[in-house]
PDB file of N, CA and C in Angstrom:
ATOM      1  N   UNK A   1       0.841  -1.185   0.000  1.00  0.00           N
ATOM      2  CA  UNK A   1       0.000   0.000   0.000  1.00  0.00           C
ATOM      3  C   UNK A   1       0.887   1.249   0.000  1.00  0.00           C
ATOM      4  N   UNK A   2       0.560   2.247  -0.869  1.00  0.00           N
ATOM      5  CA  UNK A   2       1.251   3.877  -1.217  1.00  0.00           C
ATOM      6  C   UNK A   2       0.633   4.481  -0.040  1.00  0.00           C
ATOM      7  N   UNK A   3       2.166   5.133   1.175  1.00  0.00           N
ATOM      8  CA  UNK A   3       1.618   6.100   1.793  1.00  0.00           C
ATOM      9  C   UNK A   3       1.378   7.111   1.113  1.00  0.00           C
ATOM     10  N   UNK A   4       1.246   8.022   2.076  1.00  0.00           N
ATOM     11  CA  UNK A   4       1.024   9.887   1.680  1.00  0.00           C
ATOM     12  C   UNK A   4       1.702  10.152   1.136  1.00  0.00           C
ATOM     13  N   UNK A   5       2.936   9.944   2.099  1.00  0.00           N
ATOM     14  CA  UNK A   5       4.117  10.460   1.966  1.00  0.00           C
ATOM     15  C   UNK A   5       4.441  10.024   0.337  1.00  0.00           C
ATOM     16  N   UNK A   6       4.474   8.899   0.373  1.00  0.00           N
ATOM     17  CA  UNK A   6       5.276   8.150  -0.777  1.00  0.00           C
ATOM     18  C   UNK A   6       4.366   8.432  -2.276  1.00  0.00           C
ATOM     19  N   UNK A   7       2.640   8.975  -2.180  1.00  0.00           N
ATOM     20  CA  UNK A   7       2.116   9.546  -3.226  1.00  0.00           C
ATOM     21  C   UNK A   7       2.504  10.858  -3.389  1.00  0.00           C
ATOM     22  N   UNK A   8       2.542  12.231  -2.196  1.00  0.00           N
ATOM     23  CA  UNK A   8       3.228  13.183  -2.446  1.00  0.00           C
ATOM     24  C   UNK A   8       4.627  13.205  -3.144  1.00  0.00           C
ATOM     25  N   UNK A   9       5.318  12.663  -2.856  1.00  0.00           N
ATOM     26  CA  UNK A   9       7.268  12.741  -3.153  1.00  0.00           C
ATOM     27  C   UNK A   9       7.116  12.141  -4.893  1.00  0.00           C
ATOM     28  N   UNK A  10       6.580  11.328  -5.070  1.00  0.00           N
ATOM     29  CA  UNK A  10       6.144  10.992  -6.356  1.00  0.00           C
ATOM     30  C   UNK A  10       5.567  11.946  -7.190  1.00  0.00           C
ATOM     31  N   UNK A  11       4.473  12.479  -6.630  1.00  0.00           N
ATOM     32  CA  UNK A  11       3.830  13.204  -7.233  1.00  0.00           C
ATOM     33  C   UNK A  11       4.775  14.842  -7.871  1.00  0.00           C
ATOM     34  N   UNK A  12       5.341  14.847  -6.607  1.00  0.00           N
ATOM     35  CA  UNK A  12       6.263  16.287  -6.581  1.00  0.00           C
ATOM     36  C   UNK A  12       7.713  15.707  -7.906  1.00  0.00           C
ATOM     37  N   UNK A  13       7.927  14.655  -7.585  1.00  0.00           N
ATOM     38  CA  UNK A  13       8.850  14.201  -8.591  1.00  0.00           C
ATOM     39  C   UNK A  13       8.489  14.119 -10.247  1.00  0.00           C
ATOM     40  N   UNK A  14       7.376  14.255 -10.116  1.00  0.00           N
ATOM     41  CA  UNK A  14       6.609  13.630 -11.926  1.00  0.00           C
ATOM     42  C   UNK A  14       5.853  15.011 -12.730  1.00  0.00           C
ATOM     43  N   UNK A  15       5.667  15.381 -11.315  1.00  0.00           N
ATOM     44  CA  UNK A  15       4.966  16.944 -11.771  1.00  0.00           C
ATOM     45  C   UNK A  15       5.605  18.188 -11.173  1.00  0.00           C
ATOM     46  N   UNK A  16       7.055  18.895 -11.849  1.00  0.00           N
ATOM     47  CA  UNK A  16       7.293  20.095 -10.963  1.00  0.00           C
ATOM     48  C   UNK A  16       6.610  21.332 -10.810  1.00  0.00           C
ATOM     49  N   UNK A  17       5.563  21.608 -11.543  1.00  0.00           N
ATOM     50  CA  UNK A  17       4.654  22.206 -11.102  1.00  0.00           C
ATOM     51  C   UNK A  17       4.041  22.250  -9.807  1.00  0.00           C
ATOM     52  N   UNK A  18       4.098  21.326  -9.501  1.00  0.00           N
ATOM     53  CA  UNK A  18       3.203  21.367  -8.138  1.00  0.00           C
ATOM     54  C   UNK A  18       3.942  21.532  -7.070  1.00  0.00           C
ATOM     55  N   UNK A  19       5.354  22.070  -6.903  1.00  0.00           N
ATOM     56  CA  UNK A  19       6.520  22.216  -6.261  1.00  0.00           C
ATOM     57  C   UNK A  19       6.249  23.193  -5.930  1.00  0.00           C
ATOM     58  N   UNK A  20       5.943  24.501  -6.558  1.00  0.00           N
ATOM     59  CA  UNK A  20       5.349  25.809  -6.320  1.00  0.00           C
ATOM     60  C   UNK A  20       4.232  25.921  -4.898  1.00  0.00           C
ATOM     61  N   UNK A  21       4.241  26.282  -3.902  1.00  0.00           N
ATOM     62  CA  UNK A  21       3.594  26.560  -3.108  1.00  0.00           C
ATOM     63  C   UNK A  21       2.160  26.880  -3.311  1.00  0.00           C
ATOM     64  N   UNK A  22       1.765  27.640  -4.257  1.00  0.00           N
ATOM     65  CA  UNK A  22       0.567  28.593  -4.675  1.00  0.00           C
ATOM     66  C   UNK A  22      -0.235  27.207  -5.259  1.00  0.00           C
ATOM     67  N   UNK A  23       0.872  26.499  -5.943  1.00  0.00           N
ATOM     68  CA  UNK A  23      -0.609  25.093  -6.294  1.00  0.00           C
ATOM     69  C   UNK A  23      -0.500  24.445  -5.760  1.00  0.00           C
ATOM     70  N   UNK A  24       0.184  24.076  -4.587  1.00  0.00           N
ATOM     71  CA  UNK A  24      -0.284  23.160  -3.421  1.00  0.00           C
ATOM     72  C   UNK A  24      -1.573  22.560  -3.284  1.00  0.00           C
ATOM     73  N   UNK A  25      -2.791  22.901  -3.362  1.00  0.00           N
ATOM     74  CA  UNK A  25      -3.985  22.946  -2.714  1.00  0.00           C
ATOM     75  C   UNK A  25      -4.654  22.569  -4.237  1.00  0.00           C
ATOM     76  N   UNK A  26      -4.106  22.931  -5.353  1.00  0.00           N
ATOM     77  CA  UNK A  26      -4.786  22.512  -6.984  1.00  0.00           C
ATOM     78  C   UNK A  26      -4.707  21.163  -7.043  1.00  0.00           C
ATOM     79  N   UNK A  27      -2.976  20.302  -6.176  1.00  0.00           N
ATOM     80  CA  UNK A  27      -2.696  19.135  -6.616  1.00  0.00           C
ATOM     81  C   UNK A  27      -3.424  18.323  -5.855  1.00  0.00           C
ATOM     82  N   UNK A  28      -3.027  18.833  -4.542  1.00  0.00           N
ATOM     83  CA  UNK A  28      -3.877  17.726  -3.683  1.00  0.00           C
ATOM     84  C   UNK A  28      -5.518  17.436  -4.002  1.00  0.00           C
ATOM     85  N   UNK A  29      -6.003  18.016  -4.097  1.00  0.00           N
ATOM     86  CA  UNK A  29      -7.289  18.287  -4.916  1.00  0.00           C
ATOM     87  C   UNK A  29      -7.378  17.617  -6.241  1.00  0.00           C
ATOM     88  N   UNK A  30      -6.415  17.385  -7.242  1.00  0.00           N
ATOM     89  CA  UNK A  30      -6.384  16.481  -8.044  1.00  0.00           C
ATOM     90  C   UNK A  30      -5.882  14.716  -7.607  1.00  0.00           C
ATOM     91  N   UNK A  31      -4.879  14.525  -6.285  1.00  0.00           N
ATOM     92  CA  UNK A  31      -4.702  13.431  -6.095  1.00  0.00           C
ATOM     93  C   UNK A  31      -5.899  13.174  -5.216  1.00  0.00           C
ATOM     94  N   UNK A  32      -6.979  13.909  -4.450  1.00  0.00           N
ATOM     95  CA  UNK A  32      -7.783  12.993  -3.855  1.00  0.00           C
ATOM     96  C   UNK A  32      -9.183  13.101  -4.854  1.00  0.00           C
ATOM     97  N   UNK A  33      -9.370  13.911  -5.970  1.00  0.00           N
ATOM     98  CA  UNK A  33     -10.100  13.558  -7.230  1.00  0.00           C
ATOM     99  C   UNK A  33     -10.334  12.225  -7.303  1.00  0.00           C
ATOM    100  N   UNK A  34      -8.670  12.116  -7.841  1.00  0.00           N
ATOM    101  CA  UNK A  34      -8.469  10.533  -8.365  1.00  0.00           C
ATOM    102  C   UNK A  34      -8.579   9.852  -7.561  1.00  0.00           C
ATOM    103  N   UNK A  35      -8.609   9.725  -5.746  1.00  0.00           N
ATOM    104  CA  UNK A  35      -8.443   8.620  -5.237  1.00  0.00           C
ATOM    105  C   UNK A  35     -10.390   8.447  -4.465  1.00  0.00           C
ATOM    106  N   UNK A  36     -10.697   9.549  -4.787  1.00  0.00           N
ATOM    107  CA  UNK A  36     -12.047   9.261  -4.162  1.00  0.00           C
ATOM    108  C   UNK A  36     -12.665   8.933  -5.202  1.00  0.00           C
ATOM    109  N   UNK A  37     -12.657   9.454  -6.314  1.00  0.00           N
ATOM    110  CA  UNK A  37     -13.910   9.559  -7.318  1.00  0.00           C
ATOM    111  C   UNK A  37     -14.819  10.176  -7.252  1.00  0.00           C
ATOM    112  N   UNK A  38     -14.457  11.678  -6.625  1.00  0.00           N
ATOM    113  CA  UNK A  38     -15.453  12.523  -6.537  1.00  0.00           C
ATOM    114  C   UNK A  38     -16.942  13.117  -7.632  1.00  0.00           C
ATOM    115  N   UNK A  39     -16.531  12.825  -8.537  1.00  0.00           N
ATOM    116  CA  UNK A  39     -17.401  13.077  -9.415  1.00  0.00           C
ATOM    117  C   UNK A  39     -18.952  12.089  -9.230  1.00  0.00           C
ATOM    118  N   UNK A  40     -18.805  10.917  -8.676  1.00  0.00           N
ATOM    119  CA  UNK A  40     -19.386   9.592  -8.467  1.00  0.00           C
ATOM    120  C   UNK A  40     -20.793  10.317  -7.208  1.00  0.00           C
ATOM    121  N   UNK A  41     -20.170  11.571  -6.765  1.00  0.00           N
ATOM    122  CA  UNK A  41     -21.107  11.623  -5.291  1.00  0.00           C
ATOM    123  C   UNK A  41     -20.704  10.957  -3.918  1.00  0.00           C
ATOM    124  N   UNK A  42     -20.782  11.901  -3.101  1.00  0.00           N
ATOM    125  CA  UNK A  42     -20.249  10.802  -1.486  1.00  0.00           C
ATOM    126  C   UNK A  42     -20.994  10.314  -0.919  1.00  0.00           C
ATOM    127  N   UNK A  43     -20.893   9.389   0.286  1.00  0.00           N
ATOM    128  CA  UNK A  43     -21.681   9.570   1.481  1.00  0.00           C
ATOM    129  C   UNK A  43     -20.942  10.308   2.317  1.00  0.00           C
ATOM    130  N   UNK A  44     -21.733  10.342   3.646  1.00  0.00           N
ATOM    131  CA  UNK A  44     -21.121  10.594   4.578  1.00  0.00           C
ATOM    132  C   UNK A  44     -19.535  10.770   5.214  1.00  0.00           C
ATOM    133  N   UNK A  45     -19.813   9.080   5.127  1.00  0.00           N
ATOM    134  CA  UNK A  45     -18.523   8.440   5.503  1.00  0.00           C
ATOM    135  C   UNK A  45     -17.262   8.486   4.611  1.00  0.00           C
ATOM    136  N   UNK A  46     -17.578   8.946   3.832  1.00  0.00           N
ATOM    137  CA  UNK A  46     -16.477   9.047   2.402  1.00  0.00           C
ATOM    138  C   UNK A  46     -15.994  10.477   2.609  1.00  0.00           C
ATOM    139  N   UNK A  47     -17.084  11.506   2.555  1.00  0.00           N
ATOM    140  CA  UNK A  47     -16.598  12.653   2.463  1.00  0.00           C
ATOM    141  C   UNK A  47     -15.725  13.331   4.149  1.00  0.00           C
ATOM    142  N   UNK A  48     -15.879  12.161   5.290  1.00  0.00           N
ATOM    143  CA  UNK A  48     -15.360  12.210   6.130  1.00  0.00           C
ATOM    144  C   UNK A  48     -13.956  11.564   6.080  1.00  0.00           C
ATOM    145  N   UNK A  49     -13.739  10.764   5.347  1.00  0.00           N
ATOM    146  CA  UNK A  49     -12.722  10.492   5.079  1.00  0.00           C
ATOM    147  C   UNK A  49     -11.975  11.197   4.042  1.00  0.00           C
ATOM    148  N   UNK A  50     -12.662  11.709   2.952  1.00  0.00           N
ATOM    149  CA  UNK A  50     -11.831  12.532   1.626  1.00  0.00           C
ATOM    150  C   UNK A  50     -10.777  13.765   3.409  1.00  0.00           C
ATOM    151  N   UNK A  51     -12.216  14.361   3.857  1.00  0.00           N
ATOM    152  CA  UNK A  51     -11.295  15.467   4.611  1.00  0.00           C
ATOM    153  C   UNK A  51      -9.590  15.153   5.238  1.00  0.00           C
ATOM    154  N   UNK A  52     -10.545  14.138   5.903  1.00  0.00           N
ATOM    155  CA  UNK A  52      -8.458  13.242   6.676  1.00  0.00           C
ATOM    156  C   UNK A  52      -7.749  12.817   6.044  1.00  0.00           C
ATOM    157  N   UNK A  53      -8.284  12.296   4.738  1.00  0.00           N
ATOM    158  CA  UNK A  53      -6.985  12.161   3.764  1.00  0.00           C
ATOM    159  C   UNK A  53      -6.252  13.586   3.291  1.00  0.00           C
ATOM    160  N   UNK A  54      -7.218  14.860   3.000  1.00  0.00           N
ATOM    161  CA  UNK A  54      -6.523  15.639   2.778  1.00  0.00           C
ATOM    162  C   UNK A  54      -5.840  16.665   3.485  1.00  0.00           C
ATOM    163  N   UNK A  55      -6.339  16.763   4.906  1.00  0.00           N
ATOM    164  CA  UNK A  55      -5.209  16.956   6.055  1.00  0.00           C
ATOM    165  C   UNK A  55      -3.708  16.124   5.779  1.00  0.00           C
ATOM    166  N   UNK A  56      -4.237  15.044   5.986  1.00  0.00           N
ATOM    167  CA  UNK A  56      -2.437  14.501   5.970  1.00  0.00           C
ATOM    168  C   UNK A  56      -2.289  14.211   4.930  1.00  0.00           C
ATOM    169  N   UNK A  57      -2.671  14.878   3.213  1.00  0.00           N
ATOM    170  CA  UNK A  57      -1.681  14.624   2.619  1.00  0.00           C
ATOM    171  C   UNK A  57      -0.814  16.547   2.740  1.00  0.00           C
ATOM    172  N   UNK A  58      -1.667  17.307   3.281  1.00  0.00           N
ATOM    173  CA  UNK A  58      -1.206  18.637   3.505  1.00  0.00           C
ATOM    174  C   UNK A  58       0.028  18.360   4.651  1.00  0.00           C
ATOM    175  N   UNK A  59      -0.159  17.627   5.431  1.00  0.00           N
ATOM    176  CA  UNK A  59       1.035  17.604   6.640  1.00  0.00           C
ATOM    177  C   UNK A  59       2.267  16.687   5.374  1.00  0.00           C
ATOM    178  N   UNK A  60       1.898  15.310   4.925  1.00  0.00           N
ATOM    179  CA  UNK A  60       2.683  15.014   4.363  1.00  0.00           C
ATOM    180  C   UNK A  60       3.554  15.831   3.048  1.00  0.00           C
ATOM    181  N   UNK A  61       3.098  16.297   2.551  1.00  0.00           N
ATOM    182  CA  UNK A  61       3.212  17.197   1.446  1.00  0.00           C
ATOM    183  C   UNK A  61       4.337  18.629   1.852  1.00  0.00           C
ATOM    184  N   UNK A  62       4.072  18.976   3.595  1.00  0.00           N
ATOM    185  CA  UNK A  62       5.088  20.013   3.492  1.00  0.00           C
ATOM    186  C   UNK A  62       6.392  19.273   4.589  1.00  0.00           C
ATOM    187  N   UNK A  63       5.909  17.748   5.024  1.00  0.00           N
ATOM    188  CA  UNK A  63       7.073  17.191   5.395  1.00  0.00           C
ATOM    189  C   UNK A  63       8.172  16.790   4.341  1.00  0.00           C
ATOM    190  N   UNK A  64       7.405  16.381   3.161  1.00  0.00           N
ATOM    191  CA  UNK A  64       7.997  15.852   2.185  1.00  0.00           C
ATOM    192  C   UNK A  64       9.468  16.958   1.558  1.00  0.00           C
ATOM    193  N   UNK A  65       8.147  18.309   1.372  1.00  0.00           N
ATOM    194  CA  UNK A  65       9.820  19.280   1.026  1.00  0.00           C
ATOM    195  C   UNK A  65      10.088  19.775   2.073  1.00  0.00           C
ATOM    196  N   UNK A  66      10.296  19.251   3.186  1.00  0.00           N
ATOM    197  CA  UNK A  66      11.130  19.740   4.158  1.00  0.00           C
ATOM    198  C   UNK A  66      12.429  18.397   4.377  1.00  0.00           C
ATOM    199  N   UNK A  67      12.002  17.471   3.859  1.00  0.00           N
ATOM    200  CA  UNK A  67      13.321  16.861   3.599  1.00  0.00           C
ATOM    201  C   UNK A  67      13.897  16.447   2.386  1.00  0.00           C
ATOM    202  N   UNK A  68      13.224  17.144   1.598  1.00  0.00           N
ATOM    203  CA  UNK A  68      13.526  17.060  -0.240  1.00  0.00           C
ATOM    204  C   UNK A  68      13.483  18.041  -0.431  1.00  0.00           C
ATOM    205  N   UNK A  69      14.557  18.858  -0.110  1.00  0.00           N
ATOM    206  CA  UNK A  69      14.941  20.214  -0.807  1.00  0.00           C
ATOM    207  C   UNK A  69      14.459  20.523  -2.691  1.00  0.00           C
ATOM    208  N   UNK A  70      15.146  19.606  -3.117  1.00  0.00           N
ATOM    209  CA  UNK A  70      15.426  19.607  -4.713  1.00  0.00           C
ATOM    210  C   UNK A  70      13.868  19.403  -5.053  1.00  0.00           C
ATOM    211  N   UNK A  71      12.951  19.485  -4.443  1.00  0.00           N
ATOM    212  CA  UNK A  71      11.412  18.833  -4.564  1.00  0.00           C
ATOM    213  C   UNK A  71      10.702  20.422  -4.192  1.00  0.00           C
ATOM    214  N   UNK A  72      11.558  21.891  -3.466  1.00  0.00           N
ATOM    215  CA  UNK A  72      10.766  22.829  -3.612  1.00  0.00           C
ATOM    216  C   UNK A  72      10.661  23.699  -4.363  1.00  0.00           C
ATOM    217  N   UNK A  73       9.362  23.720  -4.455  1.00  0.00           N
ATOM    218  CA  UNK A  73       9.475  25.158  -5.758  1.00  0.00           C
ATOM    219  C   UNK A  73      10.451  26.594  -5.426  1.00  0.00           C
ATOM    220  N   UNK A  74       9.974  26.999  -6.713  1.00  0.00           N
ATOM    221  CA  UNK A  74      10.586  28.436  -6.646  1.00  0.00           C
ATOM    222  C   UNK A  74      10.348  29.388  -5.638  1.00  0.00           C
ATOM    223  N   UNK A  75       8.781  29.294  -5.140  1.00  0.00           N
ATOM    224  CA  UNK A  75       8.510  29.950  -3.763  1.00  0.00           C
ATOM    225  C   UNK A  75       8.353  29.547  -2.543  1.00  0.00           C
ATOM    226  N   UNK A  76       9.180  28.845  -2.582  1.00  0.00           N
ATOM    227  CA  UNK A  76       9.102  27.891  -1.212  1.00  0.00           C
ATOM    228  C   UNK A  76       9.657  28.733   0.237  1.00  0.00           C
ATOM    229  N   UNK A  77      10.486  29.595  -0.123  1.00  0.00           N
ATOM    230  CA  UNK A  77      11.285  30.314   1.137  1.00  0.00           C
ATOM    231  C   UNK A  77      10.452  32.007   0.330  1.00  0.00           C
ATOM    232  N   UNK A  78       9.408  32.326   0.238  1.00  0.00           N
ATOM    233  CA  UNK A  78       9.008  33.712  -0.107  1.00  0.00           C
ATOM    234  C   UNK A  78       7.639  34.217   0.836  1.00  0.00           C
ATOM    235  N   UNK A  79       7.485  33.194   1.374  1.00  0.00           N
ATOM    236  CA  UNK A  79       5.855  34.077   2.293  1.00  0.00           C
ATOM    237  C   UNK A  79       6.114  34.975   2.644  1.00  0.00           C
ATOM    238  N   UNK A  80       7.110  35.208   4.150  1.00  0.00           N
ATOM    239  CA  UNK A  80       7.257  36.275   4.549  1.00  0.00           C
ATOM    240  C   UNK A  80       6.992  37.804   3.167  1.00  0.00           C
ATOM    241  N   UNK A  81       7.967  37.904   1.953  1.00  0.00           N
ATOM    242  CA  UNK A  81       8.310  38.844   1.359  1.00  0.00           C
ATOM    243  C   UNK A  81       6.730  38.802   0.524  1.00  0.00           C
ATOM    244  N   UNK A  82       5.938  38.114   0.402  1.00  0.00           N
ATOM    245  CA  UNK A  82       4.413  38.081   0.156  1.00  0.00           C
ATOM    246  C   UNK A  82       3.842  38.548   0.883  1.00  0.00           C
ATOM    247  N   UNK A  83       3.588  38.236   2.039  1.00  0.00           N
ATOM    248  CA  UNK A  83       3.129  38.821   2.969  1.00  0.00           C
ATOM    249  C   UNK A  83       3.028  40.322   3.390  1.00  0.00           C
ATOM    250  N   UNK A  84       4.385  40.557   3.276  1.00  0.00           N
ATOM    251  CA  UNK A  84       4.599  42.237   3.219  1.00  0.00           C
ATOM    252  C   UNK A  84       4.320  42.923   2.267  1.00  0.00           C
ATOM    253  N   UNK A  85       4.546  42.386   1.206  1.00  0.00           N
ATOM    254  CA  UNK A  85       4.022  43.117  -0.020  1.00  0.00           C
ATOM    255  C   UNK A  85       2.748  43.200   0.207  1.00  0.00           C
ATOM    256  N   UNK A  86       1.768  42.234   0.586  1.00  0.00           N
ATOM    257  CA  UNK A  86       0.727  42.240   0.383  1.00  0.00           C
ATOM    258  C   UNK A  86       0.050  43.489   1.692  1.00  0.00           C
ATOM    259  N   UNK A  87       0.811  43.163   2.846  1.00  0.00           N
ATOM    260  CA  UNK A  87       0.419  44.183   3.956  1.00  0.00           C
ATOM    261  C   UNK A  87       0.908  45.455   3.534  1.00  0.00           C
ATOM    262  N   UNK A  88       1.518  45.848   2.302  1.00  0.00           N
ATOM    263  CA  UNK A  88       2.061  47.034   2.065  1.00  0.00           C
ATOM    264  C   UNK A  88       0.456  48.231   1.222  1.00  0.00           C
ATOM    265  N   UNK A  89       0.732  46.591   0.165  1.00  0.00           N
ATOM    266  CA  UNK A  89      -0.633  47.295  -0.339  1.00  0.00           C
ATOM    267  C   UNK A  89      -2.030  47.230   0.021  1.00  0.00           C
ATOM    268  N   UNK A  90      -2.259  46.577   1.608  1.00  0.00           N
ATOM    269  CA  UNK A  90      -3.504  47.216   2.048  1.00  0.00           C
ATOM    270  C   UNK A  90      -3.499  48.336   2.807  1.00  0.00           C
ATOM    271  N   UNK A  91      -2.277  48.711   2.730  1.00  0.00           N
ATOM    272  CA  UNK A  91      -2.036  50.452   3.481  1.00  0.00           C
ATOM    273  C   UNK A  91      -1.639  49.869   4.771  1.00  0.00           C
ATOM    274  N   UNK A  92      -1.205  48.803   5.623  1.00  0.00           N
ATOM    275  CA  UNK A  92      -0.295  48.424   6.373  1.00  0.00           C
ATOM    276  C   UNK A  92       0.929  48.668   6.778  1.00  0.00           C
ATOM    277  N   UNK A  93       1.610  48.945   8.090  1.00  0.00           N
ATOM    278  CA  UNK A  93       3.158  49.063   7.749  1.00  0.00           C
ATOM    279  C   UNK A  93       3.338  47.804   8.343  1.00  0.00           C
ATOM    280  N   UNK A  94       4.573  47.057   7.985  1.00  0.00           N
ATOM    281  CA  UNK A  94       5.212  46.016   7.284  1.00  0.00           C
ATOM    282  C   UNK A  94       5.564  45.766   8.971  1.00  0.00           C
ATOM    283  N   UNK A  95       5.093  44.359   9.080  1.00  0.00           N
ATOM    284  CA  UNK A  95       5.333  44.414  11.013  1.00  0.00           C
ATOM    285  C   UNK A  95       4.261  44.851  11.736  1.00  0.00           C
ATOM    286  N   UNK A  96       3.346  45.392  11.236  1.00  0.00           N
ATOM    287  CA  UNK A  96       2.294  45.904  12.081  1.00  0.00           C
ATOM    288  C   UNK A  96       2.054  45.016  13.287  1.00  0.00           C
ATOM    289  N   UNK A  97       1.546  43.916  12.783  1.00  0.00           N
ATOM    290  CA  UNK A  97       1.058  42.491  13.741  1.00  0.00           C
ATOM    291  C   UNK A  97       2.358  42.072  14.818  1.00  0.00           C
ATOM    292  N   UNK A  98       3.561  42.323  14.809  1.00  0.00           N
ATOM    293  CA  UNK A  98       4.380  41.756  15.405  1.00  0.00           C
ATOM    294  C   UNK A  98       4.142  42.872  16.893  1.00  0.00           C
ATOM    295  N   UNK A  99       4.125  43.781  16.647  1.00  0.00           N
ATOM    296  CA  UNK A  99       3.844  44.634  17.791  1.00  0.00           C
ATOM    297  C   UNK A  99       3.034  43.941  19.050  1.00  0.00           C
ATOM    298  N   UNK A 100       1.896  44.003  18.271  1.00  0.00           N
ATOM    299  CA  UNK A 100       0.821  43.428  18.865  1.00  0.00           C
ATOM    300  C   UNK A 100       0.954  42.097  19.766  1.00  0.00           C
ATOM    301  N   UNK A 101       1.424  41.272  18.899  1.00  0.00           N
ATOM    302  CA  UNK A 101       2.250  39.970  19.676  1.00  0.00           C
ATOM    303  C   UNK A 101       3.066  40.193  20.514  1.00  0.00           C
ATOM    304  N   UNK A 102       3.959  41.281  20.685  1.00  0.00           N
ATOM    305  CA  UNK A 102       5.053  41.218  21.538  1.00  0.00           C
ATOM    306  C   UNK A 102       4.321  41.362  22.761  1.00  0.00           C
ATOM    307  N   UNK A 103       2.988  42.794  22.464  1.00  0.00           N
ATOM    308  CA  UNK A 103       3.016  43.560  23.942  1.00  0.00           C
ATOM    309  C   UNK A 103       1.274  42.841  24.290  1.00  0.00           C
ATOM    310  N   UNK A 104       1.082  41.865  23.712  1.00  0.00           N
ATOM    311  CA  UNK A 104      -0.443  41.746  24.298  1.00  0.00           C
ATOM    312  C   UNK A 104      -0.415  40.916  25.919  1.00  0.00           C
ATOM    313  N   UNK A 105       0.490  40.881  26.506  1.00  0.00           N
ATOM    314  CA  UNK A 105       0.874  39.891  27.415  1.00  0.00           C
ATOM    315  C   UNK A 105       1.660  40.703  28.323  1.00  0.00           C
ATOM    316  N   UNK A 106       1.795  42.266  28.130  1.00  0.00           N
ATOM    317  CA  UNK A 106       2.404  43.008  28.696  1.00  0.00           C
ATOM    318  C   UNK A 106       1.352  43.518  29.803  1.00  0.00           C
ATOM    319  N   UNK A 107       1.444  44.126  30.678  1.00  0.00           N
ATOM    320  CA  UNK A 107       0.376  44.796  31.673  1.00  0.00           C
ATOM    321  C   UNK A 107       1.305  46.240  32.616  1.00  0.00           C
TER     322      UNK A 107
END
């Protein structure tokens, strides 16, 4: 039987597209397509299971490039500099939130 693990690392190996961070969530969504047969309709019990399969193939998936370097995309080390950009252009200054964290515990 194919773990997670061992369908992710495959998967990341056959398709470097999906190495990219941003389609993370496109692929997995295509490997539990294929493994549920979503198109078919669920029950219950299926669509309770599609969910836990796709939790851990999300845990497996960022264990996988955390020990398969050569397996991460191009944006694999960029959130942070996303992030800011993105807090830049909602009229944010860059750090805003860290403040907040430091001193909410302060009195």
């Amino acid at each position: 039987m194919t773990t997670a693990y061992d369908t992710i690392k495959n998967y990341l190996e056959k398709y470097p597209k999906a190495r990219e961070r941003r389609n993370r969530n496109d692929f997995i969504c295509w490997i539990l397509w294929d493994e549920y047969r979503v198109d078919r309709g669920l029950s219950k019990q299926q669509l309770q299971n599609l969910i836990i399969s796709a939790e851990t193939y999300g845990r497996m998936w960022r264990q996988v490039t955390l020990e398969n370097k050569h397996l991460r995309g191009g944006d694999y080390d960029t959130k942070e500099k996303v992030e800011q950009e993105k807090q830049i252009a909602l009229g944010y200054e860059v750090g805003y939130n860290k403040d907040i964290k430091n001193n909410q515990y302060k009195d």
